[in-house]
PDB file of N, CA and C in Angstrom:
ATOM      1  N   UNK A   1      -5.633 -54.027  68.264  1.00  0.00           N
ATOM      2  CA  UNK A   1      -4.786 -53.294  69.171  1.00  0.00           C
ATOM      3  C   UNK A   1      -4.729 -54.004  70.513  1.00  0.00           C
ATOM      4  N   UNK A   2      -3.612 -53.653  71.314  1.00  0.00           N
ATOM      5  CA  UNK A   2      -3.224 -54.282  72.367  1.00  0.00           C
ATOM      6  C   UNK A   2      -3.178 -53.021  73.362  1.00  0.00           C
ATOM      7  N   UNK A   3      -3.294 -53.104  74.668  1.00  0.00           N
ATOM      8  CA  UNK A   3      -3.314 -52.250  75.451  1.00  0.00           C
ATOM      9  C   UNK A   3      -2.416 -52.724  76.401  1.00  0.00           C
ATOM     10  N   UNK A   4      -1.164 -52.236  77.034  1.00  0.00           N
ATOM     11  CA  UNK A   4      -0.420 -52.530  78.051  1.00  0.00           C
ATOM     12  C   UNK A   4      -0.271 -51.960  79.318  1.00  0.00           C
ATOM     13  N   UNK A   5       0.186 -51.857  80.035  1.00  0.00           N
ATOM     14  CA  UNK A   5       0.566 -50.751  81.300  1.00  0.00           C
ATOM     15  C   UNK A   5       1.967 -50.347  81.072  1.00  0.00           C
ATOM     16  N   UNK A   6       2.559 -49.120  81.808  1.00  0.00           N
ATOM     17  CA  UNK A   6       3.311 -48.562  81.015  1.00  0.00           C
ATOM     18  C   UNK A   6       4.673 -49.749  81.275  1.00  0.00           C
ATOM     19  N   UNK A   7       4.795 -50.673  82.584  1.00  0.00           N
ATOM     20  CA  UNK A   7       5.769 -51.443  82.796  1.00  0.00           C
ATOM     21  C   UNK A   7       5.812 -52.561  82.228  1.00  0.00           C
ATOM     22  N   UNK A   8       4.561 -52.998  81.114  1.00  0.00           N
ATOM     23  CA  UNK A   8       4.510 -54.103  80.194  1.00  0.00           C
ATOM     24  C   UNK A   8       5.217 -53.497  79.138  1.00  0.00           C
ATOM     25  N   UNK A   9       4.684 -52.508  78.611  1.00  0.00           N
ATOM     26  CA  UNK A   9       5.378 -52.210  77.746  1.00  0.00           C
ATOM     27  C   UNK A   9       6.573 -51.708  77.722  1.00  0.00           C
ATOM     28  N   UNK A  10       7.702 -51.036  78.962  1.00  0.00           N
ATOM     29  CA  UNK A  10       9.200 -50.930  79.349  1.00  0.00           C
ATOM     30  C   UNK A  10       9.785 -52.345  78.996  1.00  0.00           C
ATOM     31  N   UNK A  11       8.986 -53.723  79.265  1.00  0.00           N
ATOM     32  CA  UNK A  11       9.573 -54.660  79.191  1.00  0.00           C
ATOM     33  C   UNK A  11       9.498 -55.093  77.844  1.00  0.00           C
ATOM     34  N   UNK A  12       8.841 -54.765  76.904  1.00  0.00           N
ATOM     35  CA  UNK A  12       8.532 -55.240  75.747  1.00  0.00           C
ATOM     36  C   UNK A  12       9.818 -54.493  74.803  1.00  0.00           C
ATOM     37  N   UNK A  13       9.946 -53.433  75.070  1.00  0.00           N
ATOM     38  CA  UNK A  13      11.117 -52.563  74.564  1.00  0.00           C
ATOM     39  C   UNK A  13      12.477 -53.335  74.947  1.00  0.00           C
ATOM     40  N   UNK A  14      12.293 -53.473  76.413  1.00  0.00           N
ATOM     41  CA  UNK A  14      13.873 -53.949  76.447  1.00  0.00           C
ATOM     42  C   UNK A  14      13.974 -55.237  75.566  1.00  0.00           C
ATOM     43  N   UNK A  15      13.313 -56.175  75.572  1.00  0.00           N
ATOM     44  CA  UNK A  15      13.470 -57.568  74.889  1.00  0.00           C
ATOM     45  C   UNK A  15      13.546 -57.358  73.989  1.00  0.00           C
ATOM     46  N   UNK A  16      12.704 -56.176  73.113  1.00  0.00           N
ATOM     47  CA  UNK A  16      12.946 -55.763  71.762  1.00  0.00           C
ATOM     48  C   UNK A  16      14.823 -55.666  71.323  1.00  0.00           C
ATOM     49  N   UNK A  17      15.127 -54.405  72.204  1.00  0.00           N
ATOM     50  CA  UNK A  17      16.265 -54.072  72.025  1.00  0.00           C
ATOM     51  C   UNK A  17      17.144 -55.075  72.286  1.00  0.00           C
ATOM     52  N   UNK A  18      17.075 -56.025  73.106  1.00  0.00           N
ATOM     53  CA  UNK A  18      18.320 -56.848  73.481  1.00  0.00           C
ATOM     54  C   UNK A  18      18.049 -58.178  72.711  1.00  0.00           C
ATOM     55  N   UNK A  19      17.051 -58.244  72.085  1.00  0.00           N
ATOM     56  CA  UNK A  19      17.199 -59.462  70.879  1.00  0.00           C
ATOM     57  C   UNK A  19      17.996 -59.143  69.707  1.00  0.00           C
ATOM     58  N   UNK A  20      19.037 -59.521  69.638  1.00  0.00           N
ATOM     59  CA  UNK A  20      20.323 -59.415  68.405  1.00  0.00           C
ATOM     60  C   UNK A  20      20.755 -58.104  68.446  1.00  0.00           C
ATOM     61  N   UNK A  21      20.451 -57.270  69.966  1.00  0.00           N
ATOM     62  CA  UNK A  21      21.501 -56.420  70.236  1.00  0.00           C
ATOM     63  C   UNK A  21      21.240 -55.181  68.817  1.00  0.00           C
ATOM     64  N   UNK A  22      19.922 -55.045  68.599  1.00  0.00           N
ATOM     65  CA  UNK A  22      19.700 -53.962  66.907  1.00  0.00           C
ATOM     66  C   UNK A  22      19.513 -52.531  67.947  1.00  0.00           C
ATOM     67  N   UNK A  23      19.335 -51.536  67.389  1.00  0.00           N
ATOM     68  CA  UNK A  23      19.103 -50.186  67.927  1.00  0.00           C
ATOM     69  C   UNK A  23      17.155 -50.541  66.999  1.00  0.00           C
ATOM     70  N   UNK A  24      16.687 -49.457  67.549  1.00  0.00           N
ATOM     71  CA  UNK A  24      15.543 -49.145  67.557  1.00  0.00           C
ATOM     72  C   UNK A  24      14.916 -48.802  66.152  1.00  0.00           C
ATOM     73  N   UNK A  25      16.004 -47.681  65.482  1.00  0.00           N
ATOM     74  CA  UNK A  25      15.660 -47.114  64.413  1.00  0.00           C
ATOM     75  C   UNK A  25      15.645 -48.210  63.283  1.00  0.00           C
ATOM     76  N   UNK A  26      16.437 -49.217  63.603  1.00  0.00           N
ATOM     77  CA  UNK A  26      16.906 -50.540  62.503  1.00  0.00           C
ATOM     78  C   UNK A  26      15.428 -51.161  62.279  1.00  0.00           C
ATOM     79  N   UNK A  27      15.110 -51.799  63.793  1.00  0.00           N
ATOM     80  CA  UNK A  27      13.955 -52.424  63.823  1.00  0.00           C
ATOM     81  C   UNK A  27      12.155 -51.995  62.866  1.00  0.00           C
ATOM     82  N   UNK A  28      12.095 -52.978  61.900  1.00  0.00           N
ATOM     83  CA  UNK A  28      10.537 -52.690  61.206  1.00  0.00           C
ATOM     84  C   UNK A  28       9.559 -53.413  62.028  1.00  0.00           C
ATOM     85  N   UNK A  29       9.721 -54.742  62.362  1.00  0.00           N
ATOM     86  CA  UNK A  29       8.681 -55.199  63.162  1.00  0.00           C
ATOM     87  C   UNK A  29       9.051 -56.448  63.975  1.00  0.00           C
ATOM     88  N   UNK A  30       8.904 -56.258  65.329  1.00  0.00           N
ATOM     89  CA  UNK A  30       9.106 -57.447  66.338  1.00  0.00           C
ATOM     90  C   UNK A  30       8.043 -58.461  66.493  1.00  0.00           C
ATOM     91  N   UNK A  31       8.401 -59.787  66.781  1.00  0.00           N
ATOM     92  CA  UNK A  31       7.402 -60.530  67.123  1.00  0.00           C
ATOM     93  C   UNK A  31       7.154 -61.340  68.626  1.00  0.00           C
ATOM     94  N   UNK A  32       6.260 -61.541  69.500  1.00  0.00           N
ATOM     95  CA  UNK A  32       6.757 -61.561  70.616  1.00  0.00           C
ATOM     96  C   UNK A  32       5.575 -63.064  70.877  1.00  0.00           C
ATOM     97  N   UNK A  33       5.910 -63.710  71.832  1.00  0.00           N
ATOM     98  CA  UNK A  33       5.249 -64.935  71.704  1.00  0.00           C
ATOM     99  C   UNK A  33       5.282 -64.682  73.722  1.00  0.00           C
ATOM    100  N   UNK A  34       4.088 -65.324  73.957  1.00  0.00           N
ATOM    101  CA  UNK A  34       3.737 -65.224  75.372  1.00  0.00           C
ATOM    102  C   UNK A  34       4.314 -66.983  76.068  1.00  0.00           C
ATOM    103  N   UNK A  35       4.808 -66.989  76.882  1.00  0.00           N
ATOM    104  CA  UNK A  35       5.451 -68.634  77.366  1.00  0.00           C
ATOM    105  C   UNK A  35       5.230 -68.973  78.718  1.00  0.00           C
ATOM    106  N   UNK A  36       4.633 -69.868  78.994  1.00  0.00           N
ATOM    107  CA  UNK A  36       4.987 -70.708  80.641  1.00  0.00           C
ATOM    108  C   UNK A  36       6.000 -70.411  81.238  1.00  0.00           C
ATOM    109  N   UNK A  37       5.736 -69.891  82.223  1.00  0.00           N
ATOM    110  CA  UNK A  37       6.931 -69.791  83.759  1.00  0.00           C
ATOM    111  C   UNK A  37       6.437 -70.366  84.620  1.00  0.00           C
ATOM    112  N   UNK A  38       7.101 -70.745  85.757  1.00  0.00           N
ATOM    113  CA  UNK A  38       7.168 -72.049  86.810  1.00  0.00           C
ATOM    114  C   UNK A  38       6.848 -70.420  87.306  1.00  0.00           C
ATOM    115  N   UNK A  39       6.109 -69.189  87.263  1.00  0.00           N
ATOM    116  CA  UNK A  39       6.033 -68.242  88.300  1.00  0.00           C
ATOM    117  C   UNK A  39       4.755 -67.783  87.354  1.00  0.00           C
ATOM    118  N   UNK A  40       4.515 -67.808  86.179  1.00  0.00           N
ATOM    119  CA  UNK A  40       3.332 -67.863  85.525  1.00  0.00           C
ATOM    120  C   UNK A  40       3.173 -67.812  83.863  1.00  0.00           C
ATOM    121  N   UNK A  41       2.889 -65.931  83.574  1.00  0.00           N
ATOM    122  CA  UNK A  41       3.630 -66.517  82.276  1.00  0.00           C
ATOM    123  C   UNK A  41       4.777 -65.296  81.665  1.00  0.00           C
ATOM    124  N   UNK A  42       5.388 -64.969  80.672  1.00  0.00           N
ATOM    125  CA  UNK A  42       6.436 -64.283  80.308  1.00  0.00           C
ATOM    126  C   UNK A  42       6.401 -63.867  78.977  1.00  0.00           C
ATOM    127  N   UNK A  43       6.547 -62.592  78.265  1.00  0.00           N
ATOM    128  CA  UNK A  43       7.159 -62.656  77.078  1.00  0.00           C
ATOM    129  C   UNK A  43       8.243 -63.126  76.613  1.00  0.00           C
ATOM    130  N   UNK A  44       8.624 -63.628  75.246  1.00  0.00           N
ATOM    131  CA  UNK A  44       9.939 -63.644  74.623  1.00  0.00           C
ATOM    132  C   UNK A  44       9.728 -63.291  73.479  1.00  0.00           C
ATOM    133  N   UNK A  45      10.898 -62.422  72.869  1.00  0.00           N
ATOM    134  CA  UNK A  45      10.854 -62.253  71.029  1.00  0.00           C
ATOM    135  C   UNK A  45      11.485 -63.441  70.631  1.00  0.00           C
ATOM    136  N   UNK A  46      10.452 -64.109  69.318  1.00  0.00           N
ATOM    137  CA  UNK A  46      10.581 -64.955  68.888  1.00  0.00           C
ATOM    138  C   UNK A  46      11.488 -64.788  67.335  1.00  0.00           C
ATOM    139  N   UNK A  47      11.245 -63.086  66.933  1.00  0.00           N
ATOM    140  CA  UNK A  47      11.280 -62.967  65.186  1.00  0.00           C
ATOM    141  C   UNK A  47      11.124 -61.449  65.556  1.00  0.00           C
ATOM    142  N   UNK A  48      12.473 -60.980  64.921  1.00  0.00           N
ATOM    143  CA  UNK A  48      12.137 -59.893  63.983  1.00  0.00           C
ATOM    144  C   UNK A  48      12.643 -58.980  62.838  1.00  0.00           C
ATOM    145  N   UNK A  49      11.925 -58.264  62.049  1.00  0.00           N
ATOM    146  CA  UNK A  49      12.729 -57.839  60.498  1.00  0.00           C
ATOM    147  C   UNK A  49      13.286 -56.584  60.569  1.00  0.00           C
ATOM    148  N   UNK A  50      14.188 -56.080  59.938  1.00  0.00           N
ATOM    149  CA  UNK A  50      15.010 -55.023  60.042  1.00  0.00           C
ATOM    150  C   UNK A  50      14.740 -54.408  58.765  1.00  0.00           C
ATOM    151  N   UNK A  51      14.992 -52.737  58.689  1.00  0.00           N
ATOM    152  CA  UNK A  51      14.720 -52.035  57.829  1.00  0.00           C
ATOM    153  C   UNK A  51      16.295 -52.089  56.812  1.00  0.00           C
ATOM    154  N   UNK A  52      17.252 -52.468  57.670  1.00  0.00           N
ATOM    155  CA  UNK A  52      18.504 -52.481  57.057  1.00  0.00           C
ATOM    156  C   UNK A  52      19.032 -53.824  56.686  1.00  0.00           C
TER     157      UNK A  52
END
């Protein structure tokens, strides 16, 4: 398990949702990869599978 604060995880949702633009209910499982920023570091979704 992972533990976030509640504004890590607001951000984890939005990237969720705005990777290929799916609704929520579609989504089975996201994958999220942590990356270098010239400000430190960042999530991005790398992968994820749909129930549909």
């Amino acid at each position: 398990f992972h533990f976030y604060p509640k504004a890590t995880e607001d951000r984890l949702a939005r990237l969720e949702l705005a990777y290929k633009n799916r609704i929520a209910r579609e989504i089975r499982k996201t994958y999220f990869a942590v990356e270098k920023t010239d400000g430190g570091y960042d999530f991005t979704v790398v992968h994820q599978t749909y129930l549909k």
